[in-house]
C-alpha atoms as a PDB file:
ATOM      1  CA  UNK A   1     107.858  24.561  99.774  1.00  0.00           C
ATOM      2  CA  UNK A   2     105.587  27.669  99.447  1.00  0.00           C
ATOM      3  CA  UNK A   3     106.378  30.366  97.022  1.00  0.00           C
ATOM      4  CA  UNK A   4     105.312  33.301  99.927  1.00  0.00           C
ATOM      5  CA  UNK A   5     107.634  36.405 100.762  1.00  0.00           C
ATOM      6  CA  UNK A   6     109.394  35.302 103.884  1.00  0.00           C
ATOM      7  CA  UNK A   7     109.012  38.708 106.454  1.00  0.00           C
ATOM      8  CA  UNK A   8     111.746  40.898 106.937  1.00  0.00           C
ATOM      9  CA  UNK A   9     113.600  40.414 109.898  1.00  0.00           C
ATOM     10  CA  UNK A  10     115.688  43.152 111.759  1.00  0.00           C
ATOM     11  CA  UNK A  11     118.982  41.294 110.628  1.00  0.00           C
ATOM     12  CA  UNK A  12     117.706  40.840 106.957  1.00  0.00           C
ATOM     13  CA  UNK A  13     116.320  44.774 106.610  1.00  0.00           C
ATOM     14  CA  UNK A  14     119.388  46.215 107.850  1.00  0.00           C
ATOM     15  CA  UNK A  15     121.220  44.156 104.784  1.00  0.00           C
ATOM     16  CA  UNK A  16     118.624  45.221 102.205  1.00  0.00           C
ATOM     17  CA  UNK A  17     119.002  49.033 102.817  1.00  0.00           C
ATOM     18  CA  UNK A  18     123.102  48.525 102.399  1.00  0.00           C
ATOM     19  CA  UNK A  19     122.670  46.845  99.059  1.00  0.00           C
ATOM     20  CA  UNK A  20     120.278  50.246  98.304  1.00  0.00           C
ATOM     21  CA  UNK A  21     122.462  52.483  99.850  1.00  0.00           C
ATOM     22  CA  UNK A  22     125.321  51.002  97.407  1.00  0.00           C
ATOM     23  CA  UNK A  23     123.283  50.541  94.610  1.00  0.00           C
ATOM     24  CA  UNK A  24     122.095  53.953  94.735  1.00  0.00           C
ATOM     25  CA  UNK A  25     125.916  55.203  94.875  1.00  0.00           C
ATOM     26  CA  UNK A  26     126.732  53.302  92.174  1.00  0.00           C
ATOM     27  CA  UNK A  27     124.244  54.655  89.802  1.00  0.00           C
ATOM     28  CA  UNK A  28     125.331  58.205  90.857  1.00  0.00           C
ATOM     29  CA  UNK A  29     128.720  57.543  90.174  1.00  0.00           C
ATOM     30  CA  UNK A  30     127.652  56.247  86.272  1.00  0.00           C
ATOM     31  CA  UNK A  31     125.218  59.715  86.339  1.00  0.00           C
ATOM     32  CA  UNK A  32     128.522  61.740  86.583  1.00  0.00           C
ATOM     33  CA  UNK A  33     130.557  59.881  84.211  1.00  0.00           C
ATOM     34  CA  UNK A  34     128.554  60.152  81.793  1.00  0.00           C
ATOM     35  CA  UNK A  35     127.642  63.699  82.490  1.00  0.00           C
ATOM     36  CA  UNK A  36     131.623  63.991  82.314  1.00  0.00           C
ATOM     37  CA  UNK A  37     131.980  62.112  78.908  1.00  0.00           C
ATOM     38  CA  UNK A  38     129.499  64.538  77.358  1.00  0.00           C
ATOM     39  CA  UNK A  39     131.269  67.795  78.653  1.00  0.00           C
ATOM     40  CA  UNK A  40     128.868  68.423  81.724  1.00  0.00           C
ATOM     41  CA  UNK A  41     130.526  68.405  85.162  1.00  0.00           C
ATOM     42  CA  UNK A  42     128.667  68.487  88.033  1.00  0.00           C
ATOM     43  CA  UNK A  43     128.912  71.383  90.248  1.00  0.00           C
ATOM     44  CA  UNK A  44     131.205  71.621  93.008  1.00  0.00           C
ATOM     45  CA  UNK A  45     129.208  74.289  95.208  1.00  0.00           C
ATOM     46  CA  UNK A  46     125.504  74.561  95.805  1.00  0.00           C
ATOM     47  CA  UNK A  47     123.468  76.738  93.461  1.00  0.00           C
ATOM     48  CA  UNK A  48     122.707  79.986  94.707  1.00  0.00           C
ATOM     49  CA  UNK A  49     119.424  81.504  94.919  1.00  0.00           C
ATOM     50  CA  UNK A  50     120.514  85.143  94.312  1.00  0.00           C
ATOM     51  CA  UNK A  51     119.662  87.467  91.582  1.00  0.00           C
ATOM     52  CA  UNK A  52     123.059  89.865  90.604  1.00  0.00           C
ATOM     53  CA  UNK A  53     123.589  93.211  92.030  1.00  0.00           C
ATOM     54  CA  UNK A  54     120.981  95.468  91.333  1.00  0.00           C
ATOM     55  CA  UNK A  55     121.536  98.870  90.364  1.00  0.00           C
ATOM     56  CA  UNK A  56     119.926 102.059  91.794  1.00  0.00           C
ATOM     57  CA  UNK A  57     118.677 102.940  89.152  1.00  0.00           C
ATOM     58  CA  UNK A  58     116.540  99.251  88.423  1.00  0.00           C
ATOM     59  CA  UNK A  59     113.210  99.579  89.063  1.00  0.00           C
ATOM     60  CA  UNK A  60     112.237  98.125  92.477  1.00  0.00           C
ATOM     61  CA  UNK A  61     109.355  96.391  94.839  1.00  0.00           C
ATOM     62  CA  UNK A  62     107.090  98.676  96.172  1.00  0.00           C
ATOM     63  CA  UNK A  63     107.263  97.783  99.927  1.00  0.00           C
ATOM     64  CA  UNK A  64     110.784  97.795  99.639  1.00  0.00           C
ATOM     65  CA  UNK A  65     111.252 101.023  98.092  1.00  0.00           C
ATOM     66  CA  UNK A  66     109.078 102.144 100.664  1.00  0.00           C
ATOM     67  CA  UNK A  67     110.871 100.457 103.495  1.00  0.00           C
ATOM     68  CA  UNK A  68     114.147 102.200 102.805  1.00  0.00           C
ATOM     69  CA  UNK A  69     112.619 105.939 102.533  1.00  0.00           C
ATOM     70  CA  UNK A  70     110.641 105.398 105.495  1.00  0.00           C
ATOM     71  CA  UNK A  71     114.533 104.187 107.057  1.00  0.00           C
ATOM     72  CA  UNK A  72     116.571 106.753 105.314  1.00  0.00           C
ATOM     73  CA  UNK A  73     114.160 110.096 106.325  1.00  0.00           C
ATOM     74  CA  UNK A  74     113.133 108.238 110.455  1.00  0.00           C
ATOM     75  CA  UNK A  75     109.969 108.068 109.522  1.00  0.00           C
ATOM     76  CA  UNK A  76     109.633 104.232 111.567  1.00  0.00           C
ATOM     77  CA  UNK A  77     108.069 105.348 114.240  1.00  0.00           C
ATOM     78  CA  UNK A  78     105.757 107.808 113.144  1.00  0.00           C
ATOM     79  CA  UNK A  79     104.482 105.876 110.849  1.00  0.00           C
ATOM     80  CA  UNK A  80     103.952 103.519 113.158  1.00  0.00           C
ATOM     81  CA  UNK A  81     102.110 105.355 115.469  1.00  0.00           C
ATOM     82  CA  UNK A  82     100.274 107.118 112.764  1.00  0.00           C
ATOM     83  CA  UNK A  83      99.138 102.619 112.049  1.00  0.00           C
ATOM     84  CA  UNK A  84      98.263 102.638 115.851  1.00  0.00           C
ATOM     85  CA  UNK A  85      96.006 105.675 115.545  1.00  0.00           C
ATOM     86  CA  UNK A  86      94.385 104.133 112.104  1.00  0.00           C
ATOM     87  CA  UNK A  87      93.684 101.159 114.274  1.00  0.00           C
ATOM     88  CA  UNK A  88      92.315 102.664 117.346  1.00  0.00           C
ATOM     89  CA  UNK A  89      89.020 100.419 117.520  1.00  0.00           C
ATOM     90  CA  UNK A  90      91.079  97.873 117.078  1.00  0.00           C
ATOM     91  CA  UNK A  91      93.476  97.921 120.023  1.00  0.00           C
ATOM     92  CA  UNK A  92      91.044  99.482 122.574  1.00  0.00           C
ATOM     93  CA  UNK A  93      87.941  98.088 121.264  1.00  0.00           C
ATOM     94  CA  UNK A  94      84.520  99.330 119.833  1.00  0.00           C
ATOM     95  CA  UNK A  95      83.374 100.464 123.031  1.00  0.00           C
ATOM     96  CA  UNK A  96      86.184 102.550 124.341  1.00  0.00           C
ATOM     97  CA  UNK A  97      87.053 104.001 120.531  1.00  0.00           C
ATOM     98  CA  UNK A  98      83.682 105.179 120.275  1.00  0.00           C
ATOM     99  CA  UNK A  99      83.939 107.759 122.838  1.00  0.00           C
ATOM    100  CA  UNK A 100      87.957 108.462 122.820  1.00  0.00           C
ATOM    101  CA  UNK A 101      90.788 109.800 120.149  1.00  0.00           C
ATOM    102  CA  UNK A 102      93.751 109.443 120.003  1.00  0.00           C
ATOM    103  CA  UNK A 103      95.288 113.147 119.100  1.00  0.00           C
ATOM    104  CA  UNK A 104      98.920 113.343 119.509  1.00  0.00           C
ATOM    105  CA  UNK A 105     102.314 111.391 120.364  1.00  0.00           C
ATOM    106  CA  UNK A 106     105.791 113.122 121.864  1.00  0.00           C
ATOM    107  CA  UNK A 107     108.154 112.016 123.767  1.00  0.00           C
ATOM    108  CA  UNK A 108     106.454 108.681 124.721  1.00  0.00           C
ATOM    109  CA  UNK A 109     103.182 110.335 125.821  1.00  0.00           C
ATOM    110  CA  UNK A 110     100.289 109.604 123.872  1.00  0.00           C
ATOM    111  CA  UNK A 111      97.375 112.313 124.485  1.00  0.00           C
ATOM    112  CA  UNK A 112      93.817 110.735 124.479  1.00  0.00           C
ATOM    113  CA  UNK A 113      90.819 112.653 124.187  1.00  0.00           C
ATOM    114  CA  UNK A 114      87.557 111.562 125.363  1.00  0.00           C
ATOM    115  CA  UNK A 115      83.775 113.105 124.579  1.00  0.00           C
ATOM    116  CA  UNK A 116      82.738 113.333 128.282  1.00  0.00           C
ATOM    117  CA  UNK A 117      84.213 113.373 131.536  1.00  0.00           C
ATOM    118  CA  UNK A 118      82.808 109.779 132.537  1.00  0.00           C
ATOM    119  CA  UNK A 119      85.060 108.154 129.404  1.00  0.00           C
ATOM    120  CA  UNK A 120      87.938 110.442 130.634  1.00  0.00           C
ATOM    121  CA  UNK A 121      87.607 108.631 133.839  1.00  0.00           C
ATOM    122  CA  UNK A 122      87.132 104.970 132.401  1.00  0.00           C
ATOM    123  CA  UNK A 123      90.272 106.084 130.223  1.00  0.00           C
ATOM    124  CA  UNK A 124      92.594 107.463 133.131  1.00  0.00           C
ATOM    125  CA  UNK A 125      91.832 103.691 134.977  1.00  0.00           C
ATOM    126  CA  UNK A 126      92.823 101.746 132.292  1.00  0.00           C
ATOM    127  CA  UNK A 127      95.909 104.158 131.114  1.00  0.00           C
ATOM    128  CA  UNK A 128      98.574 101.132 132.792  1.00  0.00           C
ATOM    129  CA  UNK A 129      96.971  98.915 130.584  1.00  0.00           C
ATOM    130  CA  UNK A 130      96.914 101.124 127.578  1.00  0.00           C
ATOM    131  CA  UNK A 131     100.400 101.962 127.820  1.00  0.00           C
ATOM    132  CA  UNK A 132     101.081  98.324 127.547  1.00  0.00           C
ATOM    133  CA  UNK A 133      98.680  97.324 124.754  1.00  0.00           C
ATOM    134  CA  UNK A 134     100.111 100.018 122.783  1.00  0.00           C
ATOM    135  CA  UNK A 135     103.709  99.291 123.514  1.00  0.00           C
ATOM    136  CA  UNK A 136     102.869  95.576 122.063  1.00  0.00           C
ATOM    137  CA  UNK A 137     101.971  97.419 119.182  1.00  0.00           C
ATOM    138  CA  UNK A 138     104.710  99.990 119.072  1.00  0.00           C
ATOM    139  CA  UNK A 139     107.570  98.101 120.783  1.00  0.00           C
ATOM    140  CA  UNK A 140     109.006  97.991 124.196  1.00  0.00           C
ATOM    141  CA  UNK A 141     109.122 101.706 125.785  1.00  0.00           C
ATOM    142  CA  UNK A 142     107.639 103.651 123.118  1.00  0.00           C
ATOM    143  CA  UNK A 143     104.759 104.802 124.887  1.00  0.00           C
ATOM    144  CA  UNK A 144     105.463 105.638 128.565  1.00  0.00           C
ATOM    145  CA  UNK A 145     102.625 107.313 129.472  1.00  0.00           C
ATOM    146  CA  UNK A 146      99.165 107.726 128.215  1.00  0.00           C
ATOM    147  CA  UNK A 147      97.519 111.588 128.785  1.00  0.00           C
ATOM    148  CA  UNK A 148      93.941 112.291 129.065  1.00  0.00           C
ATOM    149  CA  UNK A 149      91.906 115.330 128.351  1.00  0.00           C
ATOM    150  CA  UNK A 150      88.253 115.388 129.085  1.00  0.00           C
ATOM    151  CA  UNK A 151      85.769 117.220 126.694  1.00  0.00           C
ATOM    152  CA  UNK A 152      86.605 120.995 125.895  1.00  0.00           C
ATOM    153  CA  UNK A 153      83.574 123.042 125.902  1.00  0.00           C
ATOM    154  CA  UNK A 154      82.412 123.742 129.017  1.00  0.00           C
ATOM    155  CA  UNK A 155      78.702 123.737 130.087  1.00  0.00           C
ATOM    156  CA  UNK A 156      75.822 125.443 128.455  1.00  0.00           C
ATOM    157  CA  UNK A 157      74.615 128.390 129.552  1.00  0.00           C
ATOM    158  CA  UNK A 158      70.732 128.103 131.098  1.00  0.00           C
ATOM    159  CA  UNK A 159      67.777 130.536 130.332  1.00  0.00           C
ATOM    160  CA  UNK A 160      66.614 131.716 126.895  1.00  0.00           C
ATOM    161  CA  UNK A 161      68.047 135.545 125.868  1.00  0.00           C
ATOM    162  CA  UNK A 162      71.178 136.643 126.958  1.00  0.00           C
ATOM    163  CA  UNK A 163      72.972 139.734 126.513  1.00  0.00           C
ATOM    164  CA  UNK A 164      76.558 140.097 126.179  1.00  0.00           C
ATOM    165  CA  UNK A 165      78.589 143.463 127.015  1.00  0.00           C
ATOM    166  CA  UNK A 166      78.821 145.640 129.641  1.00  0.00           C
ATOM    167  CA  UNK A 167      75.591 147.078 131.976  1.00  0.00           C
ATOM    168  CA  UNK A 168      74.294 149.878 131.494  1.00  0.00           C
ATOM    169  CA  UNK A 169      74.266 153.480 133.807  1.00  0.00           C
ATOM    170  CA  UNK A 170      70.429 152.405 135.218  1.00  0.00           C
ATOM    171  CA  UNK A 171      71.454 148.492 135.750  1.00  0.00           C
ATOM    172  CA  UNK A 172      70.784 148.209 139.681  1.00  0.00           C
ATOM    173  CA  UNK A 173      70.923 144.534 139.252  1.00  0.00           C
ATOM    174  CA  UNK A 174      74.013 142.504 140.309  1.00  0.00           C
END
């Protein structure tokens, strides 16, 4: 007869875990009578994870402290869109942020302003897709519609000297 570990069968494993299942409850069941016999009961309800009640006045995390002004004044969503326009490059990309601005936000309507008129064009193409990039941002229907002005000074005037005012009583020209 060889002294080798005869395999474990399905029929034999299934026996093996019982007699560990048992033994196991058995040496929980001496764990809490002892515990008992020394004054030491086991608890009856899970341990909670929570500190007490904290007071107003206890000094508190940062963010949250933060969180709840921002919630008590309705600042969310400007300060939101206040991150947005931090972020510019970011959500339209180097390119595009390197010739627009974002300037102002009411009423859902975000007002875009671009350094020539061939960005104001580019912009006014891609204002569907704008207005959904910056709704991912913002949340659903935040931004409905994305305005764009084109630069604000107008062309330079040609020719070297001018002279502003009215003519004069021997000006024939004009």
């Amino acid at each position: 007869m060889s002294a080798e570990p005869r395999p474990e069968t399905p029929a034999t494993s299934g026996t093996t875990a019982a007699k560990g299942a048992a033994l196991a409850r058995e040496k929980l069941a001496q764990a809490k009578a002892d515990a008992a016999k020394r004054g030491q009961l086991p608890r009856r309800e899970p341990r909670r994870r929570s500190s007490p009640r904290r007071d107003a006045a206890d000094p508190q995390l940062l963010g949250g402290a933060i969180r709840d002004l921002l919630s008590d004044r309705g600042w969310e969503q400007s300060v939101a869109v206040g991150g947005v326009f931090g972020r510019w490059a970011e959500i339209v990309g180097p390119d595009l942020a390197a010739h627009t601005k974002p300037e102002t936000f009411a009423d859902g309507e975000v007002l875009v302003v671009a350094d020539s008129t061939a960005w104001a064009t580019q912009l006014r193409l891609l204002a569907s897709s704008l207005v959904r990039r910056l709704n991912e941002e913002l949340g659903d229907g935040t931004v409905v519609r994305v305005k764009v002005r084109g630069p604000q000074n107008g062309p330079k005037p040609g020719g070297g000297l001018r002279v502003t005012g009215s003519r004069g009583p021997r000006d024939t020209y004009g």
